[in-house]
N, C-alpha and C. Protein backbone atom coordinates (compact mmCIF):
# COMPACT_ATOMS: atom_id res chain seq x y z
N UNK A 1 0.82 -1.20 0.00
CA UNK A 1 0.00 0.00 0.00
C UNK A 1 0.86 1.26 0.00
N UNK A 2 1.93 1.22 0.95
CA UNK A 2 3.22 2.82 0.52
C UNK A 2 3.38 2.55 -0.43
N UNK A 3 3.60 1.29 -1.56
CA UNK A 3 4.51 1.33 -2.39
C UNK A 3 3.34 2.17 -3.66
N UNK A 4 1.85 1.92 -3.60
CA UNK A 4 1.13 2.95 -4.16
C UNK A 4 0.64 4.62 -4.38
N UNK A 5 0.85 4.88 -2.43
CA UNK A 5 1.06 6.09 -2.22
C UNK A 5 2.27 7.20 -2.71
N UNK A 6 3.50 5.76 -2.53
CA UNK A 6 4.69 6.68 -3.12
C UNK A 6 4.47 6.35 -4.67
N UNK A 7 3.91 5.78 -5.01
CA UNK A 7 3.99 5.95 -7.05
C UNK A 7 2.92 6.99 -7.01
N UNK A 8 1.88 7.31 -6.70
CA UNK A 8 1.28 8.30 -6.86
C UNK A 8 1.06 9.44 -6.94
N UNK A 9 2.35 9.66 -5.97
CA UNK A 9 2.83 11.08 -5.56
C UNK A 9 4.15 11.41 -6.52
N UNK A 10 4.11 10.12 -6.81
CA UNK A 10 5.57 10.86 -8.27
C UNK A 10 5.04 10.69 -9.33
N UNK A 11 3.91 10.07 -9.65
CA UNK A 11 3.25 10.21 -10.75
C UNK A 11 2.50 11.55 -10.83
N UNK A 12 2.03 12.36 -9.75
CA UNK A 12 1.71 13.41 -9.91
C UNK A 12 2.89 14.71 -9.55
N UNK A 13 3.94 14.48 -9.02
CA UNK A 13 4.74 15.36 -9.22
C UNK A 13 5.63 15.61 -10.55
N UNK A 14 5.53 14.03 -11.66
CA UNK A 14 6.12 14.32 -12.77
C UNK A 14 5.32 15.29 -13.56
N UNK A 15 3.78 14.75 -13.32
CA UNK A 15 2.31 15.04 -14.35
C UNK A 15 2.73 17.35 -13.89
N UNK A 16 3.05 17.60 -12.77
CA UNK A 16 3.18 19.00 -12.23
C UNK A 16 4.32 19.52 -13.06
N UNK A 17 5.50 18.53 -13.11
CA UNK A 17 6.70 19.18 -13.56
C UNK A 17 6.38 19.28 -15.36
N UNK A 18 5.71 18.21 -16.15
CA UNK A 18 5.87 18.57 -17.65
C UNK A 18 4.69 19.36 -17.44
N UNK A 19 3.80 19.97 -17.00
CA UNK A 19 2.71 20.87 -16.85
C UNK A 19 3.51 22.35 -16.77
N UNK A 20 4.32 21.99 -15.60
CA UNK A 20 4.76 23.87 -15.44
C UNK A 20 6.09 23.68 -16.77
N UNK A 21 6.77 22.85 -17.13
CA UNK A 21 7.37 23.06 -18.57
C UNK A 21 6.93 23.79 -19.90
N UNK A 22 5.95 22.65 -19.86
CA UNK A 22 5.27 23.22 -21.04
C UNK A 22 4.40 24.84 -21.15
N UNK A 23 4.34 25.28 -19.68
CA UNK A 23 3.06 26.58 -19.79
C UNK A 23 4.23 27.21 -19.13
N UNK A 24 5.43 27.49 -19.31
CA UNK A 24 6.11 28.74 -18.61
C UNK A 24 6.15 29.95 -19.83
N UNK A 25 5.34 30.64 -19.76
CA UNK A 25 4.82 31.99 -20.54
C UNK A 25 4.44 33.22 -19.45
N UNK A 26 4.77 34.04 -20.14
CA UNK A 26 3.89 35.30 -18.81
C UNK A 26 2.24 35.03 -19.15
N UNK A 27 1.82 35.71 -18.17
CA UNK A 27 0.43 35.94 -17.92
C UNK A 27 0.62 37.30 -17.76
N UNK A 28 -0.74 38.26 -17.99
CA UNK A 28 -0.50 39.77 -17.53
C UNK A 28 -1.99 39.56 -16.39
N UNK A 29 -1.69 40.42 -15.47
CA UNK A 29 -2.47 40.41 -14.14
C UNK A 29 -3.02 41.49 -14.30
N UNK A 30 -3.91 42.11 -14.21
CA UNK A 30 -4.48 42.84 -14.32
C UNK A 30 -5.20 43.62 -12.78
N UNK A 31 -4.12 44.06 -12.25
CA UNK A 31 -4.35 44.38 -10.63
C UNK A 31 -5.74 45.88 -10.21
N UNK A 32 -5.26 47.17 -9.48
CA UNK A 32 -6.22 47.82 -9.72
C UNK A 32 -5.85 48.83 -10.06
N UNK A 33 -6.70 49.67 -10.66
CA UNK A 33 -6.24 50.87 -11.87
C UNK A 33 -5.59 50.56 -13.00
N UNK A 34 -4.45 51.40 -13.35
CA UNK A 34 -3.58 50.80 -15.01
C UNK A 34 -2.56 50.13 -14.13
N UNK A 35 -2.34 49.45 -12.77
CA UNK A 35 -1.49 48.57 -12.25
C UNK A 35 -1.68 47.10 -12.94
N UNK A 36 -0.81 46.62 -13.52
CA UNK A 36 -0.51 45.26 -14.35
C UNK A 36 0.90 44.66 -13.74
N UNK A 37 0.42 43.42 -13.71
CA UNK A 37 1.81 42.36 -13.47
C UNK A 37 1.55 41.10 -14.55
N UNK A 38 3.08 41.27 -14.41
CA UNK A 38 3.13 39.80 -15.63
C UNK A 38 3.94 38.95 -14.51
N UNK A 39 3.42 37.40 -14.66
CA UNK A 39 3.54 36.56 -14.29
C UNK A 39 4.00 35.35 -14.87
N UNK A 40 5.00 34.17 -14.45
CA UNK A 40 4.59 33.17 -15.26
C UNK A 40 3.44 32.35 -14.77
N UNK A 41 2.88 31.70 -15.56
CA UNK A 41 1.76 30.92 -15.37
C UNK A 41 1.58 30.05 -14.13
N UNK A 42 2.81 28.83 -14.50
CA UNK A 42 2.78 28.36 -13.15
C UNK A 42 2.84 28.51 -11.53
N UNK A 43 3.15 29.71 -11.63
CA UNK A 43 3.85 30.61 -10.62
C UNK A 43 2.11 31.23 -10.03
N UNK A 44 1.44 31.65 -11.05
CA UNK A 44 0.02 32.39 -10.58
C UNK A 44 -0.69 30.79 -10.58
N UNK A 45 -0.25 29.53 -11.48
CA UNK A 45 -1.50 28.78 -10.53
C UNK A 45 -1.56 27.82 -8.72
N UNK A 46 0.31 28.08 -8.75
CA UNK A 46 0.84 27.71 -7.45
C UNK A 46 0.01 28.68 -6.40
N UNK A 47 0.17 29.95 -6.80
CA UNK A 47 -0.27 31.06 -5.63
C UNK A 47 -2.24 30.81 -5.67
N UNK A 48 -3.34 30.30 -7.02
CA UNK A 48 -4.04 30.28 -6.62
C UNK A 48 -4.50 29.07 -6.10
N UNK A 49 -3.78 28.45 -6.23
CA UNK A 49 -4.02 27.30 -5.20
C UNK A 49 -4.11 27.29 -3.68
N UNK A 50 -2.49 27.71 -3.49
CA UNK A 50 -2.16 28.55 -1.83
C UNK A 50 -3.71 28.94 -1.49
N UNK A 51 -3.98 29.86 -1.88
CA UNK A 51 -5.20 30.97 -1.57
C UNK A 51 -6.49 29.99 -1.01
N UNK A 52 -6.65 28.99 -2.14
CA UNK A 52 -8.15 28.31 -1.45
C UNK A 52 -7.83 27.34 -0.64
N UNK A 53 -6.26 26.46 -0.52
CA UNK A 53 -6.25 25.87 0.12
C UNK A 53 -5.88 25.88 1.84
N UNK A 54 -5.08 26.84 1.63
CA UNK A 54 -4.43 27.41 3.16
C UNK A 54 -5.94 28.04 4.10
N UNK A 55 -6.46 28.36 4.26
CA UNK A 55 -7.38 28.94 4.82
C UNK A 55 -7.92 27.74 5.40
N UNK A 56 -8.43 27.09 4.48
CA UNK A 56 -9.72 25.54 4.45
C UNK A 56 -8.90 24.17 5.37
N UNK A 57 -7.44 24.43 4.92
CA UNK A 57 -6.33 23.36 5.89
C UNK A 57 -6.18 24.21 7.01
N UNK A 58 -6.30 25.41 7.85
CA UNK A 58 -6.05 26.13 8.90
C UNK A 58 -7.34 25.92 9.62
N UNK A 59 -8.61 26.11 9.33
CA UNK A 59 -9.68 25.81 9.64
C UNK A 59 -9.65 24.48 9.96
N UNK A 60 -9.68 23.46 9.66
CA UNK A 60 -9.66 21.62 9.29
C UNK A 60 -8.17 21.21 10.83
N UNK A 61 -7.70 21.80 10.63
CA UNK A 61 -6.19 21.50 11.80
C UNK A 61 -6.69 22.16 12.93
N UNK A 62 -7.67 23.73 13.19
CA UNK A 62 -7.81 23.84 13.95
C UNK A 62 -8.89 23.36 15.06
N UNK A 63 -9.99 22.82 13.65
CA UNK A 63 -11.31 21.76 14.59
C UNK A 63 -10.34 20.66 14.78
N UNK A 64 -9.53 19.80 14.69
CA UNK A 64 -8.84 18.72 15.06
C UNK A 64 -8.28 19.19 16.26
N UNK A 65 -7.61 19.76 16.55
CA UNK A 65 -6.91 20.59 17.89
C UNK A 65 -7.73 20.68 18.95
N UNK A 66 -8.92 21.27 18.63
CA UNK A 66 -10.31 21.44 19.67
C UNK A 66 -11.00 20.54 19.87
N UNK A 67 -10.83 19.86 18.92
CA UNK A 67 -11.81 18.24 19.06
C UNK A 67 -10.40 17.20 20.20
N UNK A 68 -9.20 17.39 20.01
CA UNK A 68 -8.36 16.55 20.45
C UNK A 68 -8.53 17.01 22.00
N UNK A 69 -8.41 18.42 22.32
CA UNK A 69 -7.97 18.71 23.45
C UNK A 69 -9.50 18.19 24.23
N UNK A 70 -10.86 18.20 23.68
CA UNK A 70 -12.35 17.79 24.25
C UNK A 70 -11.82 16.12 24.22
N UNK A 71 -11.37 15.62 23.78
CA UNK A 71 -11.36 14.37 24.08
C UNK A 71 -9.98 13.82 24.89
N UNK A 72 -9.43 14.49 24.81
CA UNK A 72 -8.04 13.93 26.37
C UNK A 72 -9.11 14.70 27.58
N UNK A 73 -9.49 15.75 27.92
CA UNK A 73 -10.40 15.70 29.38
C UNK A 73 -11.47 15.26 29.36
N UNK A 74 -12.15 14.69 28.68
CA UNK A 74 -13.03 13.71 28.38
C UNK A 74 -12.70 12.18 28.77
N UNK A 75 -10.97 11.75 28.72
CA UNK A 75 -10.78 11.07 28.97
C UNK A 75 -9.98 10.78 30.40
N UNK A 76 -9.77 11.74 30.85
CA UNK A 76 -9.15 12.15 32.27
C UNK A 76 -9.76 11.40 33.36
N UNK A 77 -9.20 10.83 34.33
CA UNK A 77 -9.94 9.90 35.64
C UNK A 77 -10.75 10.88 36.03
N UNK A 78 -11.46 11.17 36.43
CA UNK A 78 -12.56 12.15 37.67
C UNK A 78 -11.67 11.76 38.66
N UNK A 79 -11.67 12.73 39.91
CA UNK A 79 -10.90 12.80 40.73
C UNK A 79 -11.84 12.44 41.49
N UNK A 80 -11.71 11.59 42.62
CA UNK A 80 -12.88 11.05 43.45
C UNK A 80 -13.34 12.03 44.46
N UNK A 81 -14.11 12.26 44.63
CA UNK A 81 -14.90 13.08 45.72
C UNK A 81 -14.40 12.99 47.21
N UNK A 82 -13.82 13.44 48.09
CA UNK A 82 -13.55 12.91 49.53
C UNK A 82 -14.68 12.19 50.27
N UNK A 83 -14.61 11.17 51.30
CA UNK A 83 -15.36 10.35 51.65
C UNK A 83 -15.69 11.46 53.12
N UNK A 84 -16.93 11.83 53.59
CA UNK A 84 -17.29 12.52 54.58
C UNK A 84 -16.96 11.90 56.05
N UNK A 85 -16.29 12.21 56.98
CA UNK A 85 -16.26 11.87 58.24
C UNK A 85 -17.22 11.33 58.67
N UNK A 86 -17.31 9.75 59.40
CA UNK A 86 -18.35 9.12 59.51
C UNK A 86 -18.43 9.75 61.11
N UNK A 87 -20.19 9.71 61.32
CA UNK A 87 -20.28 10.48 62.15
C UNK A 87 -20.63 9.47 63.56
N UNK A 88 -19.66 9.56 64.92
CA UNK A 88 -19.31 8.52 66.00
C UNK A 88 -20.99 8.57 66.45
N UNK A 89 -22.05 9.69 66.62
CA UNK A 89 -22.58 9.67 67.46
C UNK A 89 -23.53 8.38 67.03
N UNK A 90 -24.11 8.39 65.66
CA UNK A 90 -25.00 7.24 65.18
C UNK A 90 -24.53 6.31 65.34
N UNK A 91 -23.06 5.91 65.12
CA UNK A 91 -22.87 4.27 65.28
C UNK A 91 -22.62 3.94 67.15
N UNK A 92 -23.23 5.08 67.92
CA UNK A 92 -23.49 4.36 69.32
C UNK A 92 -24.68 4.43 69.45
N UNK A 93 -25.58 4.47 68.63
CA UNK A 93 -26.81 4.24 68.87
C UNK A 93 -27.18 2.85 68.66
């Protein structure tokens, strides 16, 4: 089963590398006002990737964190209650 995970991940890091080969061209960006940037391609689809994914993985790591820390005191012994001083006068009755 690694030996699939690791072909997969170099099958898609080759499929990335002849992708950004073949499309290294500028792009022009079209920012605000007559502000323009040229870009290469791969370079603007790396960054829009970043953009939707970083947010959605920061969110996703941080319910895991909050869900982890609810379930270690969730799993914590209860500390037992002290047992009350039994009281002498009833047991001489």
């Amino acid at each position: 089963m690694r030996f699939l995970k690791t072909l997969f991940w170099v099958v898609v890091a080759v499929w990335l590398a002849i992708f950004f080969n073949r499309n290294w061209n500028d792009v022009t960006v079209s920012l605000w006002g007559n502000l323009q940037a040229e870009v290469k391609l791969p370079v603007l689809a790396c960054l829009v990737f970043l953009v939707g994914f970083l947010p959605t993985f920061l969110i996703l790591r941080a319910r895991i964190w909050a869900l982890n820390r609810k379930l270690v005191l969730a799993q914590r012994q209860p500390v037992p209650a002290p047992l009350a001083p039994a009281d002498d006068e009833h047991e001489a009755l």
